[in-house]
N, C-alpha and C. Protein backbone atom coordinates (compact mmCIF):
# COMPACT_ATOMS: atom_id res chain seq x y z
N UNK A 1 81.71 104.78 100.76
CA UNK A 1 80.55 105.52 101.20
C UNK A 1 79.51 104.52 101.68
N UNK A 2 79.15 104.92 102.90
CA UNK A 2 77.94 103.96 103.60
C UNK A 2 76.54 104.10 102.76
N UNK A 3 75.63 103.88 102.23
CA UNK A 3 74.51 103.58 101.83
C UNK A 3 73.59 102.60 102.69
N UNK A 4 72.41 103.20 102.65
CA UNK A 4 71.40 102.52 103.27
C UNK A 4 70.02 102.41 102.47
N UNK A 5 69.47 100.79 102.75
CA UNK A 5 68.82 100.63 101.73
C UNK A 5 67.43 99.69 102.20
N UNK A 6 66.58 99.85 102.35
CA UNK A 6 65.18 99.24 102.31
C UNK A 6 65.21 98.10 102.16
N UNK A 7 65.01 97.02 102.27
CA UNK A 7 64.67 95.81 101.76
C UNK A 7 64.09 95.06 102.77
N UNK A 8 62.91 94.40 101.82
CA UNK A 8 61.99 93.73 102.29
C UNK A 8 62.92 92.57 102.41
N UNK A 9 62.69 91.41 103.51
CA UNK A 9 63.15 90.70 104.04
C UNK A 9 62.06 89.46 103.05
N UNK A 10 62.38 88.48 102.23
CA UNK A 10 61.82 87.20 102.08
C UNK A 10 60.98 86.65 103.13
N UNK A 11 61.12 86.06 104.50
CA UNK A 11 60.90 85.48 105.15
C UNK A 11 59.66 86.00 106.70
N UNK A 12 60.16 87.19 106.95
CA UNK A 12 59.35 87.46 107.54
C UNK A 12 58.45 89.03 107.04
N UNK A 13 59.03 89.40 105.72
CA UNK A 13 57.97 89.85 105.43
C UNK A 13 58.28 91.51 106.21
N UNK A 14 59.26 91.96 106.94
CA UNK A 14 59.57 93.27 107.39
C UNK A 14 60.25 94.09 106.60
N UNK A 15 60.18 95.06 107.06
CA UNK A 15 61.76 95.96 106.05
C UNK A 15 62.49 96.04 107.11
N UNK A 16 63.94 96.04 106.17
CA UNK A 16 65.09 95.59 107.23
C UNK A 16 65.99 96.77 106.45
N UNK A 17 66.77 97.18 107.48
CA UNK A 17 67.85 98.35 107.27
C UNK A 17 69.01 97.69 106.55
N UNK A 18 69.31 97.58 105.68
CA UNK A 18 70.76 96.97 105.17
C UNK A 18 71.83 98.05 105.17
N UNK A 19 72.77 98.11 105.54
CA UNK A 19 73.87 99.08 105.90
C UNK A 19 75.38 98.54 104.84
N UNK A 20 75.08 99.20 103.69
CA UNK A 20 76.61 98.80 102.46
C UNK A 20 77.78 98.98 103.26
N UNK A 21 78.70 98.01 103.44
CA UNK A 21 79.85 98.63 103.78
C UNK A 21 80.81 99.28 102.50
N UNK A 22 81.62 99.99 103.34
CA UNK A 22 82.54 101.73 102.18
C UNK A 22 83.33 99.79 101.64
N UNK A 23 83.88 100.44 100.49
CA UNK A 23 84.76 99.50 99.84
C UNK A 23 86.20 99.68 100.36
N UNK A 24 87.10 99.09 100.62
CA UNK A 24 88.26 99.23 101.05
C UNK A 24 89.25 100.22 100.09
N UNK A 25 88.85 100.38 99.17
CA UNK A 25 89.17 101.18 98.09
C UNK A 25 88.90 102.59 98.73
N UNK A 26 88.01 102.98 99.10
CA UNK A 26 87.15 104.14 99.39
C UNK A 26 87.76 104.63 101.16
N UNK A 27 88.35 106.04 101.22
CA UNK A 27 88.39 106.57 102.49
C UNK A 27 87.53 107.20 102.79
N UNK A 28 87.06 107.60 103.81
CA UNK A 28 86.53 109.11 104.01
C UNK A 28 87.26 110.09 105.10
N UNK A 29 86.80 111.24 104.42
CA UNK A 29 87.65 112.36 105.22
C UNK A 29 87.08 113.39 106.00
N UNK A 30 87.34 113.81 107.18
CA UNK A 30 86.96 115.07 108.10
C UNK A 30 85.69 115.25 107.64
N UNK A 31 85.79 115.85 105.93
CA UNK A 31 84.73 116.70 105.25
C UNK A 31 83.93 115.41 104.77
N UNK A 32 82.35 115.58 105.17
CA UNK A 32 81.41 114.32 104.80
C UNK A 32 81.52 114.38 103.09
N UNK A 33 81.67 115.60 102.45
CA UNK A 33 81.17 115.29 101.29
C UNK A 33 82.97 115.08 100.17
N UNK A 34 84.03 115.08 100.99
CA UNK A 34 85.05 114.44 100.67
C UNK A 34 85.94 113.19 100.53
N UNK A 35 85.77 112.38 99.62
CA UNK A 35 86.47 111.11 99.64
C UNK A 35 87.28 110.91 98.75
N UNK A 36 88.79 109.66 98.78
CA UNK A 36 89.33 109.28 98.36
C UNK A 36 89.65 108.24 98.06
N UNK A 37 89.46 107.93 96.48
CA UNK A 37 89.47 106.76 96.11
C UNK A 37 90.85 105.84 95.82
N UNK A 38 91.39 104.83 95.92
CA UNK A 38 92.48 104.74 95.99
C UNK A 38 92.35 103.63 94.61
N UNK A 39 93.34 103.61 93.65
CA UNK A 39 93.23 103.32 92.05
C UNK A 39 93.87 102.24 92.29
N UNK A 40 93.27 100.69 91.58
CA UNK A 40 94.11 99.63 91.74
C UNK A 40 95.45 99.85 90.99
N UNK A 41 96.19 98.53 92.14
CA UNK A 41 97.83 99.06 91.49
C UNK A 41 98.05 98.28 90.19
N UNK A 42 99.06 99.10 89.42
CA UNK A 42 99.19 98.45 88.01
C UNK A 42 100.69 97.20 88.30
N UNK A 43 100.25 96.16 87.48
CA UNK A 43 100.69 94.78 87.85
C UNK A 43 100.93 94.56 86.20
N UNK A 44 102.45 94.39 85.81
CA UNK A 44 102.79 93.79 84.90
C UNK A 44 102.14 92.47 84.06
N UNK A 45 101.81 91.53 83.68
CA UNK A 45 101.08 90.34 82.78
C UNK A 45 101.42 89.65 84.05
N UNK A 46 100.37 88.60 84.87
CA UNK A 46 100.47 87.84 85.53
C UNK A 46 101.18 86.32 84.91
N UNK A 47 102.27 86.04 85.01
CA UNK A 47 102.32 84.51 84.88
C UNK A 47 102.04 83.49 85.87
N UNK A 48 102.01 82.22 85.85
CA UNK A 48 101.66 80.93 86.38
C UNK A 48 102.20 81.08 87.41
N UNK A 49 103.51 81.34 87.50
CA UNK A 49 104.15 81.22 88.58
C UNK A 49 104.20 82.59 89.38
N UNK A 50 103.82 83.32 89.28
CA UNK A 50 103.70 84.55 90.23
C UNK A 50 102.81 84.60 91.18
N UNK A 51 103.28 84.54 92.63
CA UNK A 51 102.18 85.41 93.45
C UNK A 51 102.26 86.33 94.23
N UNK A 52 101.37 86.93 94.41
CA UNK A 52 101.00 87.96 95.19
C UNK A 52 100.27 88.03 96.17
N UNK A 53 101.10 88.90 97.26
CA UNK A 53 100.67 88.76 98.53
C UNK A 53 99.98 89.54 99.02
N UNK A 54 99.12 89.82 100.11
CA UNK A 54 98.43 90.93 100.28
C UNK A 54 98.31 90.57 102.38
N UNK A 55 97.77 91.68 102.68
CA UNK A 55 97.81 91.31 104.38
C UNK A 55 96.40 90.51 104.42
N UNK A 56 95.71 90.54 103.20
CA UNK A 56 94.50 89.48 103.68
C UNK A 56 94.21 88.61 103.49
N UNK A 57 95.23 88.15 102.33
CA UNK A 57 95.17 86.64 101.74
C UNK A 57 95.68 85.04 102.64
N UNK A 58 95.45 84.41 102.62
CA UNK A 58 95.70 82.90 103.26
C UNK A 58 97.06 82.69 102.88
N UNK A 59 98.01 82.85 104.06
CA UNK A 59 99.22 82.53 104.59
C UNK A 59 99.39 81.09 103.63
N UNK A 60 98.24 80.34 104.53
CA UNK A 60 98.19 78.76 104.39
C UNK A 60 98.33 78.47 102.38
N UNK A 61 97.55 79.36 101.93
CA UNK A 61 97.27 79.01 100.27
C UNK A 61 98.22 79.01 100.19
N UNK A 62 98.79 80.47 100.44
CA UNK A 62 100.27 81.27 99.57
C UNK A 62 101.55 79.59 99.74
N UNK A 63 101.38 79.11 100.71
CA UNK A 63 102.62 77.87 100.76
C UNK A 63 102.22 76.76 99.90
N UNK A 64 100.87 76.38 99.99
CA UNK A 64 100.57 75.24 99.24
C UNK A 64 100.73 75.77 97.32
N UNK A 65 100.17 77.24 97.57
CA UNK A 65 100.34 77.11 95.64
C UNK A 65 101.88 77.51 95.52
N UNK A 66 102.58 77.97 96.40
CA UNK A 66 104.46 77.56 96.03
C UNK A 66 105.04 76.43 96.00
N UNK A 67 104.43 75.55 96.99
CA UNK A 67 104.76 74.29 96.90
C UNK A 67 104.47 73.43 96.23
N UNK A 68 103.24 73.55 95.14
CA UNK A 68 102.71 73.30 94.04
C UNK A 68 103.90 73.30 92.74
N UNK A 69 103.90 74.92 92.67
CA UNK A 69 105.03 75.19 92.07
C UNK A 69 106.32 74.76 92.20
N UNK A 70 106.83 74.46 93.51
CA UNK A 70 108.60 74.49 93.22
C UNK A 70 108.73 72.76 93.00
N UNK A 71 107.18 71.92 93.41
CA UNK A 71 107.41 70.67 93.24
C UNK A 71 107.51 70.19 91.61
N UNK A 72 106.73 71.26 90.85
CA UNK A 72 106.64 71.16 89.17
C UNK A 72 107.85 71.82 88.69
N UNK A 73 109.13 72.26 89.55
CA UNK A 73 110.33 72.52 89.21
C UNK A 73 110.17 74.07 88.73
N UNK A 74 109.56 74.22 89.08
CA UNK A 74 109.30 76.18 88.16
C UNK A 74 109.97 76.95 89.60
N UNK A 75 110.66 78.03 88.91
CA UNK A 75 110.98 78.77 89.97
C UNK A 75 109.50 80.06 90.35
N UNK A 76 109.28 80.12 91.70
CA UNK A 76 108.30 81.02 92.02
C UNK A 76 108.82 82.53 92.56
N UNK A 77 107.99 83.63 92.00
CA UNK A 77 108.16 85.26 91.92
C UNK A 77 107.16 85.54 93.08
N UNK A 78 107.40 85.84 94.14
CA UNK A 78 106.86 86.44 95.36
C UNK A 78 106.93 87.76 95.38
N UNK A 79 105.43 88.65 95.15
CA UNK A 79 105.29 89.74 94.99
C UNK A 79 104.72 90.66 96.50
N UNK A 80 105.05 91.73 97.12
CA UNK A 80 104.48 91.96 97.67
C UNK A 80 104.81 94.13 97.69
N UNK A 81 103.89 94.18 98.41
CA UNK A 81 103.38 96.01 97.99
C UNK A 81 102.92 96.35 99.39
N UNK A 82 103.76 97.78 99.84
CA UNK A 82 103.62 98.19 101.09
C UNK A 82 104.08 96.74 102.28
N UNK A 83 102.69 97.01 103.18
CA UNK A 83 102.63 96.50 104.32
C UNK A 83 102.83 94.92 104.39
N UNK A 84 102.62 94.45 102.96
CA UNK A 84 102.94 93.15 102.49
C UNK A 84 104.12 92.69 102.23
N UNK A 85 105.52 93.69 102.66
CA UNK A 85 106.33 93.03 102.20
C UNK A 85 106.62 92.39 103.28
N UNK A 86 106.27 92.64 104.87
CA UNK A 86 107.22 91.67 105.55
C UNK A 86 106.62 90.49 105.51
N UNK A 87 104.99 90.43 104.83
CA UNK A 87 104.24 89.11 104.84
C UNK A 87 104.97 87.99 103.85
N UNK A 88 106.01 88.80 102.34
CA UNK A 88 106.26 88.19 101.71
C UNK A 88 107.64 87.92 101.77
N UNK A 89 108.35 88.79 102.46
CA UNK A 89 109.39 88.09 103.15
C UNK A 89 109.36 86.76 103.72
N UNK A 90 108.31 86.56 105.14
CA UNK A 90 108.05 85.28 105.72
C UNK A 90 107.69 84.61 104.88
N UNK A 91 106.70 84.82 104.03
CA UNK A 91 106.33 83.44 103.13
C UNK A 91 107.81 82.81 102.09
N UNK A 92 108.64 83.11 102.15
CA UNK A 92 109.81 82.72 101.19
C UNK A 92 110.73 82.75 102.43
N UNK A 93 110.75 82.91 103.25
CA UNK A 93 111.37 82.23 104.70
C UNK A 93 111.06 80.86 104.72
N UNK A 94 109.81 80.72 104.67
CA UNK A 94 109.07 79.90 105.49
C UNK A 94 109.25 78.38 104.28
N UNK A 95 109.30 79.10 102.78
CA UNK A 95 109.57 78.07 101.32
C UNK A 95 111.16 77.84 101.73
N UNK A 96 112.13 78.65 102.27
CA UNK A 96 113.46 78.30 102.36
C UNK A 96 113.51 76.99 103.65
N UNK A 97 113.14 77.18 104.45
CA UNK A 97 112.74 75.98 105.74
C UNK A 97 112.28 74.44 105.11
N UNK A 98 111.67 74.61 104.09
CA UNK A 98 111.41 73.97 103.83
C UNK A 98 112.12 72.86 102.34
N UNK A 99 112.43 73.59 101.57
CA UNK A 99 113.02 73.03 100.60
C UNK A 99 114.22 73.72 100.47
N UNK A 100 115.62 72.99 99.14
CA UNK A 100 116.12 73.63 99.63
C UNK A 100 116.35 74.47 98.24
N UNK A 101 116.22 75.56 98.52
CA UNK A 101 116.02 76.90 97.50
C UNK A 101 117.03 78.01 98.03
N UNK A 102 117.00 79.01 96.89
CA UNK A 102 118.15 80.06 96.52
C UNK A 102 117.22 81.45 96.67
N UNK A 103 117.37 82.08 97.46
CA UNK A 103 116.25 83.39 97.39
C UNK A 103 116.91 84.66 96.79
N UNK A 104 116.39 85.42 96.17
CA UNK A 104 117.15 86.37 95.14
C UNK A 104 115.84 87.74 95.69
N UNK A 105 116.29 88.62 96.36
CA UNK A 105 115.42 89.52 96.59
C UNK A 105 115.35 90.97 95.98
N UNK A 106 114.67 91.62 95.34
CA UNK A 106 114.82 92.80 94.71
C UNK A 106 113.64 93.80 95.27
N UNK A 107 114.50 95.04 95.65
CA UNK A 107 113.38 96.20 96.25
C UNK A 107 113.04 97.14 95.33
N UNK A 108 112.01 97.64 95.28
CA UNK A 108 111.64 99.04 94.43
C UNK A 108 110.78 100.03 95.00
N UNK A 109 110.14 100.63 94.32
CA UNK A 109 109.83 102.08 95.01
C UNK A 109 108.20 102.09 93.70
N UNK A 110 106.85 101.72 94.01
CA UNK A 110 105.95 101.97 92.99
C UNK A 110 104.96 103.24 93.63
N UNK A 111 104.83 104.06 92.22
CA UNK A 111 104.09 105.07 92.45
C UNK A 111 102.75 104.25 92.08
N UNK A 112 101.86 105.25 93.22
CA UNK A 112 100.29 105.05 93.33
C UNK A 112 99.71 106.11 92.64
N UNK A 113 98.18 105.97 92.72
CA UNK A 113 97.48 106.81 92.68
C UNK A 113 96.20 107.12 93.41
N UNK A 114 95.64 108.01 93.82
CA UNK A 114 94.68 108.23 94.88
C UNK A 114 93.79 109.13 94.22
N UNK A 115 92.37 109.17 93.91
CA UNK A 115 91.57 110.51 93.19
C UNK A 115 90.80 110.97 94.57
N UNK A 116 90.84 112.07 94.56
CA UNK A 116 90.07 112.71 95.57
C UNK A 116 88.70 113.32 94.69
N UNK A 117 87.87 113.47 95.35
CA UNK A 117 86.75 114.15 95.00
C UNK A 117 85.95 114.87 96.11
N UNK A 118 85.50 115.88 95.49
CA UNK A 118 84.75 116.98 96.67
C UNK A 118 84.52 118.19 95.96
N UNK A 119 83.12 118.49 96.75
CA UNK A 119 82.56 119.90 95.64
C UNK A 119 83.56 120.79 95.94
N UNK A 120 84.38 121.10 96.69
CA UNK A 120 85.16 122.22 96.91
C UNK A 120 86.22 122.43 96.20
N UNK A 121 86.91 121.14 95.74
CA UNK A 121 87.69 121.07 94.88
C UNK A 121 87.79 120.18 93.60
N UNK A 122 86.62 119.48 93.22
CA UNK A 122 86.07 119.15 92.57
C UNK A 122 87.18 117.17 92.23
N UNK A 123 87.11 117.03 91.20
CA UNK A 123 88.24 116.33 91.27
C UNK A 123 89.61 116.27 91.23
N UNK A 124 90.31 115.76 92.16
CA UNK A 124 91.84 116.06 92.16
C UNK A 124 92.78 114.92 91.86
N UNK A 125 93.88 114.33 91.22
CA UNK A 125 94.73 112.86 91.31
C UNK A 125 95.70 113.16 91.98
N UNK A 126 96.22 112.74 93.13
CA UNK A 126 97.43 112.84 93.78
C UNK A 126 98.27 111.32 93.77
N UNK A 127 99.76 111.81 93.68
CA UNK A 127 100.54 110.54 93.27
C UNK A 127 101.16 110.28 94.64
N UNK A 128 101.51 109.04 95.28
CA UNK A 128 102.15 108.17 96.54
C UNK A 128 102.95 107.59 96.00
N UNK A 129 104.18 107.10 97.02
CA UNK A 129 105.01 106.09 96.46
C UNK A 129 104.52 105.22 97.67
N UNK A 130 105.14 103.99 97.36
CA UNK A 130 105.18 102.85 98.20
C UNK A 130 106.32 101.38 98.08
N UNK A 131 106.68 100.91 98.83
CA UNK A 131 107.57 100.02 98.65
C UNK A 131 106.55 98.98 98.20
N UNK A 132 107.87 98.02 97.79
CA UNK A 132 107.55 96.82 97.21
C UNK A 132 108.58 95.97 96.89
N UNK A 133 108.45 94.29 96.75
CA UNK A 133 109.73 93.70 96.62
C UNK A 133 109.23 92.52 95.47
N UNK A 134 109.84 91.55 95.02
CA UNK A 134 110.00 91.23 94.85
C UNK A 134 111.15 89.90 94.80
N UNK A 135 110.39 88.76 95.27
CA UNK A 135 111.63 87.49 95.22
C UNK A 135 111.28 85.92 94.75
N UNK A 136 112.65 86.05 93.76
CA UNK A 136 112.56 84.61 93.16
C UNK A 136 113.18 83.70 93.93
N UNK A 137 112.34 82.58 93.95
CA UNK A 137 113.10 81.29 94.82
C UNK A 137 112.85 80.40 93.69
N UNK A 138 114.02 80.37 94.13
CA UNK A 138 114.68 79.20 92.49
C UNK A 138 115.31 78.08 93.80
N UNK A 139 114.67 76.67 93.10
CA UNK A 139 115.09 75.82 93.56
C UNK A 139 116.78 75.09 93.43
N UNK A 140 117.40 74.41 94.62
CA UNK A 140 118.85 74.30 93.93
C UNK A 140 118.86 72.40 93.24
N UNK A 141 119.34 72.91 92.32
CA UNK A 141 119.79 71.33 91.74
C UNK A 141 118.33 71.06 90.75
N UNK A 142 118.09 71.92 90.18
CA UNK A 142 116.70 71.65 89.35
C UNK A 142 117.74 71.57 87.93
């Protein structure tokens, strides 16, 4: 939800329009006074060696903290959800090019959750599925 908010400016002393941006969490729909909130996804105990990918995170990190990892001999768990999996595909492409590792890929199916809210129907939870994968690259000869 957009919010707009007053604020006096420090420096020159005006009021200035500040315009909140909606949270990426947050849709809006047709109906102004209808939105949907979308519920972070539930993520098993993070270990050391796990990461997770997302379409907005640094390509560049995601290689250096695997390469971190597969140089300390740990095998690394490449997580990715929806639109992220072909990001996390490439990134364990891109660890196979490079060293030489064993890729073990596993698909699944995770249910979401989405709350709607609106005076008309007050609050509602609707359930989504979405893909997701998972892959270990285990180094060879460790």
């Amino acid at each position: 939800m957009d919010e707009k908010k007053n604020v006096k400016s420090p420096k020159s002393k005006l009021d200035v329009e500040i315009k909140i941006a909606s949270s990426s969490r947050t849709r809006k729909n047709s109906d102004p006074d209808h939105y949907i909130e979308k519920r972070i996804t539930p993520r098993p105990f993070k270990q050391r060696n796990d990461v997770y990918v997302n379409k907005k995170s640094s390509f560049v990190a995601h290689i250096k903290k695997c390469k971190e990892l597969l140089n300390s001999g740990e095998d690394v768990y490449i997580h990715g959800l929806g639109a992220a999996v072909n990001y996390a595909v490439n990134l364990a492409l891109q660890l196979q090019s490079l060293y030489p590792v064993v890729l073990d890929a596993n698909t699944s199916t995770v249910d979401l959750m989405d709350d709607h809210y609106s005076p008309s129907i007050g609050h509602k939870v609707e359930t989504r599925r979405n893909s997701a994968i998972r892959i270990k690259v285990h180094l060879i000869g460790k």
